[in-house]
N, C-alpha and C. Protein backbone atom coordinates (compact mmCIF):
# COMPACT_ATOMS: atom_id res chain seq x y z
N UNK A 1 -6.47 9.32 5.17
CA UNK A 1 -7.52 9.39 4.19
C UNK A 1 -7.59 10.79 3.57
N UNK A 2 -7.21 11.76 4.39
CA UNK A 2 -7.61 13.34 3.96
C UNK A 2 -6.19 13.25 2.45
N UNK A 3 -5.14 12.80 2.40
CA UNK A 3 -4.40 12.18 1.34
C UNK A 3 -4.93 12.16 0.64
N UNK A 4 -5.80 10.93 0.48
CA UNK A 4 -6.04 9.88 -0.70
C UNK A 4 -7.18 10.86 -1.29
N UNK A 5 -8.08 11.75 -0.54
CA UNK A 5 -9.39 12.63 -1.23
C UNK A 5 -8.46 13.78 -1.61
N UNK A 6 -7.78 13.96 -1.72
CA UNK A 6 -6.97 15.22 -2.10
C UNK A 6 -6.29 14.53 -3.71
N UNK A 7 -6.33 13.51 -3.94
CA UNK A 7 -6.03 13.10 -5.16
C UNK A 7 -7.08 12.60 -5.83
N UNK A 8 -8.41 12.17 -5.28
CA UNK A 8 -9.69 11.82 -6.20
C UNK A 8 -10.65 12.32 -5.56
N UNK A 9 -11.57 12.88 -6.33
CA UNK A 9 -12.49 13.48 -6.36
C UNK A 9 -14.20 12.88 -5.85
N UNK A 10 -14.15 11.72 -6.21
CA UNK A 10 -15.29 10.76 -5.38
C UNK A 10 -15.15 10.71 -4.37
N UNK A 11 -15.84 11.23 -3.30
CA UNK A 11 -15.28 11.05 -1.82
C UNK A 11 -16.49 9.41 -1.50
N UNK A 12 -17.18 9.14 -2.57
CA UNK A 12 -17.87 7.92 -2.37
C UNK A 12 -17.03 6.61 -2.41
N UNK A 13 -15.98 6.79 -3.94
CA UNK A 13 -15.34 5.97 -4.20
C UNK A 13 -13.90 5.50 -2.87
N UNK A 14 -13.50 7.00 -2.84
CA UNK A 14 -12.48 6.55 -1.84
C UNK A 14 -13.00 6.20 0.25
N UNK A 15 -14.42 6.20 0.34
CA UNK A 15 -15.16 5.83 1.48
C UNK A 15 -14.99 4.35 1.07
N UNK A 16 -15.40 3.93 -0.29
CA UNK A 16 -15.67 2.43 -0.29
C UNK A 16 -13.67 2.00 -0.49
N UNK A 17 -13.23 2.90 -0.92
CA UNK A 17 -11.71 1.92 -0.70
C UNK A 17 -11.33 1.71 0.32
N UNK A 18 -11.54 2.77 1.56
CA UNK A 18 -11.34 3.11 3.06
C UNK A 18 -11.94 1.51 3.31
N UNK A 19 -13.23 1.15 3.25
CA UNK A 19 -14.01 0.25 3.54
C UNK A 19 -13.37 -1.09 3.24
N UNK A 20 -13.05 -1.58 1.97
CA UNK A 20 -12.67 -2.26 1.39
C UNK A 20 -12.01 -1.90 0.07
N UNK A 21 -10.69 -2.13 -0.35
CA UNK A 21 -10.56 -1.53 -1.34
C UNK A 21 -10.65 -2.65 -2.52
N UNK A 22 -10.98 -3.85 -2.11
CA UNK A 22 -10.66 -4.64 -3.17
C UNK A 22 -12.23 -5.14 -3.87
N UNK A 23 -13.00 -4.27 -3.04
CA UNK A 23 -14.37 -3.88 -4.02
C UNK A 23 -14.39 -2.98 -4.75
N UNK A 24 -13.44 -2.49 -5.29
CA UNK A 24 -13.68 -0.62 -5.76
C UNK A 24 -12.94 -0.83 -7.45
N UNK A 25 -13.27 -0.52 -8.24
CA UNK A 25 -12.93 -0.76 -9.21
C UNK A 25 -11.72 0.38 -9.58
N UNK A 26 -10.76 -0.75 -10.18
CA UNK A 26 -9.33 0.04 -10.60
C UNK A 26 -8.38 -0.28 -11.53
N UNK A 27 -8.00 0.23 -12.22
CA UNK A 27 -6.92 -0.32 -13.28
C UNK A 27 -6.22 -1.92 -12.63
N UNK A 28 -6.14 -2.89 -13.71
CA UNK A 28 -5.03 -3.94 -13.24
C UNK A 28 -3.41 -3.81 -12.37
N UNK A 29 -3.11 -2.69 -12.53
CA UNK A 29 -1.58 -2.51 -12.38
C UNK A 29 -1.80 -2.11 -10.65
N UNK A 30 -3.01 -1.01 -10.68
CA UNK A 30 -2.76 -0.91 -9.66
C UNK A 30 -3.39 -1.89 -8.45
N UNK A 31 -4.02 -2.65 -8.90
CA UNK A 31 -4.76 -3.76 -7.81
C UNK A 31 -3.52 -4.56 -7.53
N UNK A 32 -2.39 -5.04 -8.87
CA UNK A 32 -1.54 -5.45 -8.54
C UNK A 32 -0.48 -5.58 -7.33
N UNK A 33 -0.44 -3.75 -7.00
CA UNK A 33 0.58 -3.61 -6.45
C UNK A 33 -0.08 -3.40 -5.19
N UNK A 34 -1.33 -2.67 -4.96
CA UNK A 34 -1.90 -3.00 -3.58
C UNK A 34 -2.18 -4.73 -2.71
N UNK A 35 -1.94 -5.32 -3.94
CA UNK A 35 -2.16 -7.00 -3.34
C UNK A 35 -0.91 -7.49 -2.84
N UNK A 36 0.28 -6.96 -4.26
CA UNK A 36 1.84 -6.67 -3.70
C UNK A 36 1.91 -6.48 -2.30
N UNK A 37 1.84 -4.84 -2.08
CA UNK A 37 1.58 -4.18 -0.43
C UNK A 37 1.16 -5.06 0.19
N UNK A 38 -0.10 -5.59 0.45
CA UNK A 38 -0.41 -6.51 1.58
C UNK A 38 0.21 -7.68 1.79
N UNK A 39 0.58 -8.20 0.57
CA UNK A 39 2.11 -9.11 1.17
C UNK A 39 3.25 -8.82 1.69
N UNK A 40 3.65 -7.93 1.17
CA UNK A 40 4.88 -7.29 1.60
C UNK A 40 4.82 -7.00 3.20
N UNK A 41 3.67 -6.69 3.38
CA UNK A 41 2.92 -6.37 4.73
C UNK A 41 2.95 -7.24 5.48
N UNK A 42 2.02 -8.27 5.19
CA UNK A 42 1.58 -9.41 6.50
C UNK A 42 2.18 -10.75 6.42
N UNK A 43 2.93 -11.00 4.59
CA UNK A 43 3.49 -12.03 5.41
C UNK A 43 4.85 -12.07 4.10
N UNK A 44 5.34 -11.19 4.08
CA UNK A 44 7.08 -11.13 3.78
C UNK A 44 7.91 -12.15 3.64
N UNK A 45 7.82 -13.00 4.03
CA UNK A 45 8.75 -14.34 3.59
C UNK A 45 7.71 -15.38 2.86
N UNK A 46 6.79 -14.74 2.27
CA UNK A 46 5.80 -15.94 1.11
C UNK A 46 6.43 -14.86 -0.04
N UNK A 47 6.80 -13.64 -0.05
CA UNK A 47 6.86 -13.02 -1.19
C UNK A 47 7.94 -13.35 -1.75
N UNK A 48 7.79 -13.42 -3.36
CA UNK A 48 9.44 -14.00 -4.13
C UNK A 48 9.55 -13.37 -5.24
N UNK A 49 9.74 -14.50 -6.52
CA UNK A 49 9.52 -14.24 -7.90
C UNK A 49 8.36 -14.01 -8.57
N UNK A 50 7.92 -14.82 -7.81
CA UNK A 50 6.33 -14.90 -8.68
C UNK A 50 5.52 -14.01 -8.62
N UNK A 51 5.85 -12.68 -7.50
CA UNK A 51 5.05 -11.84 -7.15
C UNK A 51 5.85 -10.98 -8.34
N UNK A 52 7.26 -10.46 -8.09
CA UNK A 52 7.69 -9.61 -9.09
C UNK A 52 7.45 -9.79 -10.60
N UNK A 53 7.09 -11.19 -10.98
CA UNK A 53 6.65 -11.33 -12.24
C UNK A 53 5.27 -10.82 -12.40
N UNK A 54 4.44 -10.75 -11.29
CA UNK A 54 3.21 -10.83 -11.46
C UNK A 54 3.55 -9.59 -11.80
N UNK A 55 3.61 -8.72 -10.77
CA UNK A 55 3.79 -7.43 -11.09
C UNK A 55 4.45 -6.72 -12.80
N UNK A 56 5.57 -7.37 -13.14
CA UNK A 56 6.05 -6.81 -14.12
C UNK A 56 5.25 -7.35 -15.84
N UNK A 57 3.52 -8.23 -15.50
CA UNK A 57 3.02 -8.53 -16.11
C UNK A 57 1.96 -7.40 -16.15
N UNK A 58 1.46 -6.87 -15.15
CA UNK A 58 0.86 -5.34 -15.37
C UNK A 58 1.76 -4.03 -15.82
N UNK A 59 2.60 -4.58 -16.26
CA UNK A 59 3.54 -3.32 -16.47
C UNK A 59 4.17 -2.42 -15.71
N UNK A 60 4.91 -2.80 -14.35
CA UNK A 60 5.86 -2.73 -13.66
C UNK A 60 6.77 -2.99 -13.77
N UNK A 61 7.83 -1.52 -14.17
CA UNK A 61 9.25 -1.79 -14.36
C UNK A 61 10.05 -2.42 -13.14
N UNK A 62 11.29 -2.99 -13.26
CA UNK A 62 12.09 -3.54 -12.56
C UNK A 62 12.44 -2.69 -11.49
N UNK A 63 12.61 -1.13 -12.30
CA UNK A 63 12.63 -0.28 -11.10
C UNK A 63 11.81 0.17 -10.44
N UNK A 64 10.72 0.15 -11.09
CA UNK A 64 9.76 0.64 -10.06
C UNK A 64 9.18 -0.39 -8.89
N UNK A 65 9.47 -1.88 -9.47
CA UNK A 65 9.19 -2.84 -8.34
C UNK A 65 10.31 -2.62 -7.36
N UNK A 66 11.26 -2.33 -7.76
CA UNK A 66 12.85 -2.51 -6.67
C UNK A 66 12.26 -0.99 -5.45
N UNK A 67 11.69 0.18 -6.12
CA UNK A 67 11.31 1.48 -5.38
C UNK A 67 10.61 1.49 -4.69
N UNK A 68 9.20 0.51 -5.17
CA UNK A 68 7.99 0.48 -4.30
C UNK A 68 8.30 -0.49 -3.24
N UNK A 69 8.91 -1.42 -3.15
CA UNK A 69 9.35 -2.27 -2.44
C UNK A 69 10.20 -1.81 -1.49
N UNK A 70 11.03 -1.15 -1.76
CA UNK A 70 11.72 -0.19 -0.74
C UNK A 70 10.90 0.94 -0.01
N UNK A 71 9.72 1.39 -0.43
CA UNK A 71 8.83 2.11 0.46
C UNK A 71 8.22 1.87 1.36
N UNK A 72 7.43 0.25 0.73
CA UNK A 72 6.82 -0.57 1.54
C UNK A 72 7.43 -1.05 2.59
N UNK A 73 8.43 -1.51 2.66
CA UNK A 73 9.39 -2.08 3.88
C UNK A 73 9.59 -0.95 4.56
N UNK A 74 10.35 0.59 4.08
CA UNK A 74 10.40 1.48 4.73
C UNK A 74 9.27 1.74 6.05
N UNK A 75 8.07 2.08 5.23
CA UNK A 75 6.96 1.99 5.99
C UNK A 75 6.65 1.09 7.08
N UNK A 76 6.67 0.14 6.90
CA UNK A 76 6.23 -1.34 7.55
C UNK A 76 7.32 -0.89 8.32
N UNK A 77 8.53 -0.48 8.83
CA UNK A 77 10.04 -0.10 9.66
C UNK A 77 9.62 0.41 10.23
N UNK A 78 9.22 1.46 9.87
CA UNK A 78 9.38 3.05 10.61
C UNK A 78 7.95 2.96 11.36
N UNK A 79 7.02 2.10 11.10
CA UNK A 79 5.73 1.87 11.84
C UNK A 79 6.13 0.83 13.09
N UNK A 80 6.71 -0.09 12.45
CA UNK A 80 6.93 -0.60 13.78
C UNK A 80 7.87 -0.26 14.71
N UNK A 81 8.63 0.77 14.39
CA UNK A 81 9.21 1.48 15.23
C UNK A 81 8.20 2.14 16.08
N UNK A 82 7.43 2.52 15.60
CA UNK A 82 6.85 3.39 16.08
C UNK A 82 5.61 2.82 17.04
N UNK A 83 5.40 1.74 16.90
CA UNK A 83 4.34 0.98 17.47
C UNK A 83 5.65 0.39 18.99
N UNK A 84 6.63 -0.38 18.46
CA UNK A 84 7.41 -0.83 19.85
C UNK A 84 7.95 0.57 21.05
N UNK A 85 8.25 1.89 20.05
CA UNK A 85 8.27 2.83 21.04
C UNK A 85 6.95 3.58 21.82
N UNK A 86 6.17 2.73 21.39
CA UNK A 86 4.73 4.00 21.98
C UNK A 86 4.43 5.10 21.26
N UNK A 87 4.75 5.77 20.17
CA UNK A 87 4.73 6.58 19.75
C UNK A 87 3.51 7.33 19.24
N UNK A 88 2.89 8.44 19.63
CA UNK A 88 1.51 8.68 19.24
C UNK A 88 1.66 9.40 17.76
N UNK A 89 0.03 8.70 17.32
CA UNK A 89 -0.10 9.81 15.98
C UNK A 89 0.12 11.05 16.03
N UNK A 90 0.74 11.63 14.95
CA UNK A 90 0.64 13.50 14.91
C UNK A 90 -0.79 13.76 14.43
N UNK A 91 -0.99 14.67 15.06
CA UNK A 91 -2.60 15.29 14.79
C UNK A 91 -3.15 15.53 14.19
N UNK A 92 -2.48 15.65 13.30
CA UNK A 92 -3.00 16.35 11.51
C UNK A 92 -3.62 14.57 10.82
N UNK A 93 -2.98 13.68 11.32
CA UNK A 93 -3.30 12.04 10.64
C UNK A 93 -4.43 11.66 11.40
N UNK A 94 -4.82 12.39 12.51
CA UNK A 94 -6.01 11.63 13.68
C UNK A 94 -5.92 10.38 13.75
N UNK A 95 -6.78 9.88 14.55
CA UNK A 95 -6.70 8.15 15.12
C UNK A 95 -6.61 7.09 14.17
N UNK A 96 -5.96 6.40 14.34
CA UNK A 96 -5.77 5.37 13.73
C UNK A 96 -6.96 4.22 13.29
């Protein structure tokens, strides 16, 4: 979170995204791709075409869907790596 307040200035607004983010008001493109993320997330084999269209209907280039998509998985990897090895947070991120 200390991230996400280092790029906006409402520390109200980004409490209520912390909270819920899909109460918080935000450009189309980007609700897009956070709804993207949580598929990509929890259930990866529902995601297809229809998502990349969705996306490239808010104005998401091809590459930038092919990039973010490669982050997201990255992430989602390297976490569960990190979850099957035991691995503790570094300190500077505090508890999970």
């Amino acid at each position: 979170m200390a991230d996400l307040r280092s790029e906006v200035e409402d520390d109200a607004w980004v409490d209520q995204f912390v909270a819920d983010w899909r109460s918080v008001a935000m450009p189309p493109a980007d609700r897009a791709l956070l709804e993207f993320t949580g598929k990509l997330t929890r259930t990866p084999a529902d995601c297809g075409a229809d998502d990349v269209e969705r996306l490239r209907r808010q104005g998401w280039s091809d590459r930038a869907i092919h990039d973010l998509s490669q982050v997201i998985a990255y992430f989602n990897y390297i976490n569960r790596i990190a979850d099957a090895l035991g691995t503790d947070p570094e300190p500077e991120f505090g508890e999970p």
